[in-house]
Protein backbone atom coordinates (compact mmCIF):
# COMPACT_ATOMS: atom_id res chain seq x y z
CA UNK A 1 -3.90 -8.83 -11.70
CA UNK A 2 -6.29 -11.96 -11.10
CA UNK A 3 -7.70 -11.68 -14.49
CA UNK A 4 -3.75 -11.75 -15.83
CA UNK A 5 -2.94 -14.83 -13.52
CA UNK A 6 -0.70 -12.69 -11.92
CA UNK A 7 -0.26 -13.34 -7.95
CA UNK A 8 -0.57 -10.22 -6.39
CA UNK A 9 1.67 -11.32 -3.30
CA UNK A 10 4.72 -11.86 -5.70
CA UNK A 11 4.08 -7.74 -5.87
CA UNK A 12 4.02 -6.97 -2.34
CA UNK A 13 6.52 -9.11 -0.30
CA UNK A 14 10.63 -9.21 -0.70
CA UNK A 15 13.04 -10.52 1.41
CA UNK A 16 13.35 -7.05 2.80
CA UNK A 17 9.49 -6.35 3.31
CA UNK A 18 8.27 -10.07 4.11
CA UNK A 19 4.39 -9.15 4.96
CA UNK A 20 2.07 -6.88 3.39
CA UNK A 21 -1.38 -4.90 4.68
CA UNK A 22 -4.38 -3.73 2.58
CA UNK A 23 -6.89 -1.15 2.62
CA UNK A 24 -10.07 -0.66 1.01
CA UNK A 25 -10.06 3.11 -1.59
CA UNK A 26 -12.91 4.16 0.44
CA UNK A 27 -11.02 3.74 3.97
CA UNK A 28 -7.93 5.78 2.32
CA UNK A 29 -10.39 8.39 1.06
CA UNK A 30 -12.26 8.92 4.36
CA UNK A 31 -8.88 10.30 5.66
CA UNK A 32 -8.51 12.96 3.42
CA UNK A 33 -5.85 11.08 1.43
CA UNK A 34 -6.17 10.21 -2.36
CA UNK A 35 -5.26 6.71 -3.77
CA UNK A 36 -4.41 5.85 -7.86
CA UNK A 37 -2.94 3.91 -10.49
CA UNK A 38 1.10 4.65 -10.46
CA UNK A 39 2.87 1.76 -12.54
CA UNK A 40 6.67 2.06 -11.86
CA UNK A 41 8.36 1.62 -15.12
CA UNK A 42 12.39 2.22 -16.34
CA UNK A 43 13.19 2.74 -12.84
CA UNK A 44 17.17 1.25 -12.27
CA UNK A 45 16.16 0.64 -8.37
CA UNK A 46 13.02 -0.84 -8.85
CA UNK A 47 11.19 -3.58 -10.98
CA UNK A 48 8.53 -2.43 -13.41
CA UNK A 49 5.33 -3.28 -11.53
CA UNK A 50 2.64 -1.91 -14.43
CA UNK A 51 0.05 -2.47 -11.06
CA UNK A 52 1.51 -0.72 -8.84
CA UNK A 53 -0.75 2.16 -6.54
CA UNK A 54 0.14 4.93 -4.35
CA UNK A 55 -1.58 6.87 -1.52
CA UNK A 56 -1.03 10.68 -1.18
CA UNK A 57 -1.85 13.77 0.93
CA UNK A 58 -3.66 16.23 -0.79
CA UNK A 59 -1.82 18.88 0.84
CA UNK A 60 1.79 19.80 0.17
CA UNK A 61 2.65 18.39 3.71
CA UNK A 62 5.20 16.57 4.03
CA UNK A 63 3.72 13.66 6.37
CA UNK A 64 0.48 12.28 6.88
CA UNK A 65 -1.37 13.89 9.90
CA UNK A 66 -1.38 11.78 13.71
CA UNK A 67 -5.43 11.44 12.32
CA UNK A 68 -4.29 10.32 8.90
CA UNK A 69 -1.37 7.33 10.43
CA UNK A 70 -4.09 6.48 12.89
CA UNK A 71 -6.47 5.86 10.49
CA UNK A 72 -4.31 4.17 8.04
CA UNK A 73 -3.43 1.94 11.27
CA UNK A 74 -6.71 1.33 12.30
CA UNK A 75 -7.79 0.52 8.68
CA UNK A 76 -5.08 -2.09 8.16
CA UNK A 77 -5.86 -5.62 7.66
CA UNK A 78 -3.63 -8.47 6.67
CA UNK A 79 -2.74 -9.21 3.61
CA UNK A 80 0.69 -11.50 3.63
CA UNK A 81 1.00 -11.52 7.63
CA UNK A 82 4.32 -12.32 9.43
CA UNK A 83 4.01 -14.33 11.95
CA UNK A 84 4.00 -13.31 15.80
CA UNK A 85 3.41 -10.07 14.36
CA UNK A 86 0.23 -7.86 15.75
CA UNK A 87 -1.20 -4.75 13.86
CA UNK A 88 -2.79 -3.11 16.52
């Protein structure tokens, strides 16, 4: 996205969804959980975003695991913060 002077933030924060954490691959990975390249194209509810990434379960569960959210929470850092607002 840098190298296309795109700014990631305009990606990542709306009106609804203000701030924005990130995560490193290998933190996502070392709970089980598999990250990748998903661009969201053609979609009427959503703007093409040809950066776009997703995290998944490798199981056919249907949530992550209490491990999996803790770890995800724990993981979290700030990325477009909202003010007054504390991730842990």
């Amino acid at each position: 996205m840098i190298e296309n002077d795109v700014d990631p933030t305009d990606y990542v924060t709306s009106e609804e969804f203000p701030g924005a954490v990130s995560f490193s691959a290998a933190e996502i990975r070392s709970l089980e959980l598999t990250v990748g390249y998903d661009p969201i194209k053609d979609d009427p509810n959503l703007p093409d975003n040809p950066y776009h990434g997703e995290v998944w379960r490798k199981t056919e569960a249907r949530r992550f695991t209490g491990a999996q959210s803790k770890g995800l929470q724990n993981a979290a850092k700030w990325y477009v913060e909202i003010e007054d607002v504390d991730l842990k």
